[in-house]
C-alpha atoms as a PDB file:
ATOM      1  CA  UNK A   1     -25.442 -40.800  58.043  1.00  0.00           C
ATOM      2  CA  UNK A   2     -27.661 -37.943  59.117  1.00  0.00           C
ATOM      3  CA  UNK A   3     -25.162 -35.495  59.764  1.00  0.00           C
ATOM      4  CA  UNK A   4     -27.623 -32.494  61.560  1.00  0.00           C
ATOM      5  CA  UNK A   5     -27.718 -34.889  64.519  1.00  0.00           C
ATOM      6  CA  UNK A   6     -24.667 -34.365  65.453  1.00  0.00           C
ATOM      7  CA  UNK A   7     -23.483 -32.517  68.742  1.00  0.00           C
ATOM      8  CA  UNK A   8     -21.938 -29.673  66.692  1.00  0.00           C
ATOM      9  CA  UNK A   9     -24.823 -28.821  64.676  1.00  0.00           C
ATOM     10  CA  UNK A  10     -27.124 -27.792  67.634  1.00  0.00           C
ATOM     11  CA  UNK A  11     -27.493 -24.511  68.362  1.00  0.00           C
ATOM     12  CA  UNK A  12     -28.497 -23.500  72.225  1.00  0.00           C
ATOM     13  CA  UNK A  13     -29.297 -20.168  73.577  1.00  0.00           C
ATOM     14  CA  UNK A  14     -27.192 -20.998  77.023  1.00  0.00           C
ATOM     15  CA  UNK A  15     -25.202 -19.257  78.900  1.00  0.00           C
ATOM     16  CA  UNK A  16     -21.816 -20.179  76.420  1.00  0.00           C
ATOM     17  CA  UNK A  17     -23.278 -17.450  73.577  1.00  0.00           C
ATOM     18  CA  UNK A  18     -23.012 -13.701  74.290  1.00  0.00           C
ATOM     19  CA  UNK A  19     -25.214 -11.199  75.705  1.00  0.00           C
ATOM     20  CA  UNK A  20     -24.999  -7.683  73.606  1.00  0.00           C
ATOM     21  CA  UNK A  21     -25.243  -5.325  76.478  1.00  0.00           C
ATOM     22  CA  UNK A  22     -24.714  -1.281  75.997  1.00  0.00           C
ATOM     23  CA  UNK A  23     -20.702  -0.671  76.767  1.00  0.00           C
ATOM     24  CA  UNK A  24     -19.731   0.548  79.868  1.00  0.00           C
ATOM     25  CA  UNK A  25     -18.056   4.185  80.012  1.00  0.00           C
ATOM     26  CA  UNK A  26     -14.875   2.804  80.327  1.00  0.00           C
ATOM     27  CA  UNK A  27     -15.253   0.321  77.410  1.00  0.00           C
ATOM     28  CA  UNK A  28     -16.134   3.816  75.485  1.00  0.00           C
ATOM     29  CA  UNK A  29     -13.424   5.927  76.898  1.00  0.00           C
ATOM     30  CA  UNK A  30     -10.859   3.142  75.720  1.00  0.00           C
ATOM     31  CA  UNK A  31     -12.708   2.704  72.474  1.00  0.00           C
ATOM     32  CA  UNK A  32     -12.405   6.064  71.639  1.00  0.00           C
ATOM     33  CA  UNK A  33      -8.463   6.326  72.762  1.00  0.00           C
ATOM     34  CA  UNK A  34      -8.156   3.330  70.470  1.00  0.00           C
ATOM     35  CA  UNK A  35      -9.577   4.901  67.458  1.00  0.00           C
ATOM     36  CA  UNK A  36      -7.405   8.042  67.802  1.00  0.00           C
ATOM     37  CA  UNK A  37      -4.310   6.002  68.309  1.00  0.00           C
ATOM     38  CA  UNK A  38      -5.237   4.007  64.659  1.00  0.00           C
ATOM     39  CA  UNK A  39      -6.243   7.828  63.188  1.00  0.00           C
ATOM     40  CA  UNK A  40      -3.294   9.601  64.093  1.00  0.00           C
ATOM     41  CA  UNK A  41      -0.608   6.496  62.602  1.00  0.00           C
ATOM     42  CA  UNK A  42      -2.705   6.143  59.602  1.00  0.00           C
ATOM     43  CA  UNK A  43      -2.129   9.701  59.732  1.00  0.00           C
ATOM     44  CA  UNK A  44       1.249   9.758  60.100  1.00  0.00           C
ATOM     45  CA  UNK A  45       2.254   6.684  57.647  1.00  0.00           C
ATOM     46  CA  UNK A  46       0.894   9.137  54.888  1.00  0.00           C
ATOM     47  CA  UNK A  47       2.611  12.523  55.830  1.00  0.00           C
ATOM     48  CA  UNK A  48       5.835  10.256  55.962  1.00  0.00           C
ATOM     49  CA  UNK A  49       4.940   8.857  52.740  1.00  0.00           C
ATOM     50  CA  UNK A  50       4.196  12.168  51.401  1.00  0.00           C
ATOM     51  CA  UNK A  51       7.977  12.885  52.863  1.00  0.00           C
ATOM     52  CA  UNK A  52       9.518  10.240  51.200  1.00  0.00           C
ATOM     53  CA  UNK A  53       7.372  10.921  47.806  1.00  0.00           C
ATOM     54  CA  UNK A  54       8.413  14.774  47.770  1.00  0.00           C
ATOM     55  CA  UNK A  55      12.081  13.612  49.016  1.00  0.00           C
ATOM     56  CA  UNK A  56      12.695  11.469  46.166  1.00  0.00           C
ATOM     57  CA  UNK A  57      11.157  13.619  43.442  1.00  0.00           C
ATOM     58  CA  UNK A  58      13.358  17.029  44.600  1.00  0.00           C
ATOM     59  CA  UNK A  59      16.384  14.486  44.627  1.00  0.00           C
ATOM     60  CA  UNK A  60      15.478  13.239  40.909  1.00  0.00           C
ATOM     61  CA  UNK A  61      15.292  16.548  39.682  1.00  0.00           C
ATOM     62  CA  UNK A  62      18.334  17.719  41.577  1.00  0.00           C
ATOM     63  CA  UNK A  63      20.179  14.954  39.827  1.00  0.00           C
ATOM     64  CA  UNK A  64      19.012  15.431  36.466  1.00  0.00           C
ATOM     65  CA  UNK A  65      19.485  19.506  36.580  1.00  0.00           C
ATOM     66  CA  UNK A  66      23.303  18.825  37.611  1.00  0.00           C
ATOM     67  CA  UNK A  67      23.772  16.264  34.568  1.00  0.00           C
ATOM     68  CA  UNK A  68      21.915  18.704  32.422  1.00  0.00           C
ATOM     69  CA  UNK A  69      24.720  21.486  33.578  1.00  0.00           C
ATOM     70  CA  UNK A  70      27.377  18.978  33.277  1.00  0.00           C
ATOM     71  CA  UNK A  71      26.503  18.030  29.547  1.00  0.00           C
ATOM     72  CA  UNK A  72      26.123  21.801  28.606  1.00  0.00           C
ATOM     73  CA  UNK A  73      29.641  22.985  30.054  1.00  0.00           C
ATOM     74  CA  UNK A  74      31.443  20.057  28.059  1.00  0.00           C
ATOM     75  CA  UNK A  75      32.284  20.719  24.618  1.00  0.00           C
END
């Protein structure tokens, strides 16, 4: 069975395919709004990661200083 002969292996240049065409203004203006809104949460995910990394070490060593005085003051 010849299978290039069938319907879904012809290719046509018809109206169905799409036409690259330059992008309107709008299509840029929203483009651009769309690229600042992914910027600024990538943004943000890593100053609140940043947060959370600097929040957890300060409570580590604020844990570990306190046992450290603890351990000293028992005999």
């Amino acid at each position: 069975m010849d299978t290039y002969s069938q319907d879904s292996a012809h290719r046509t240049n018809g109206p169905t395919h799409a036409v690259l065409r330059a992008p309107t203004r709008e299509e840029k203006v929203t483009h651009r709004r769309w690229a600042r809104a992914v910027l600024a949460f990538y943004c943000s995910l890593l100053v609140l990661g940043g947060i959370a990394v600097q929040a957890s070490r300060s409570s580590v060593n604020s844990n570990d200083t306190v046992a450290r005085a603890f351990m000293r003051e028992v005999p």
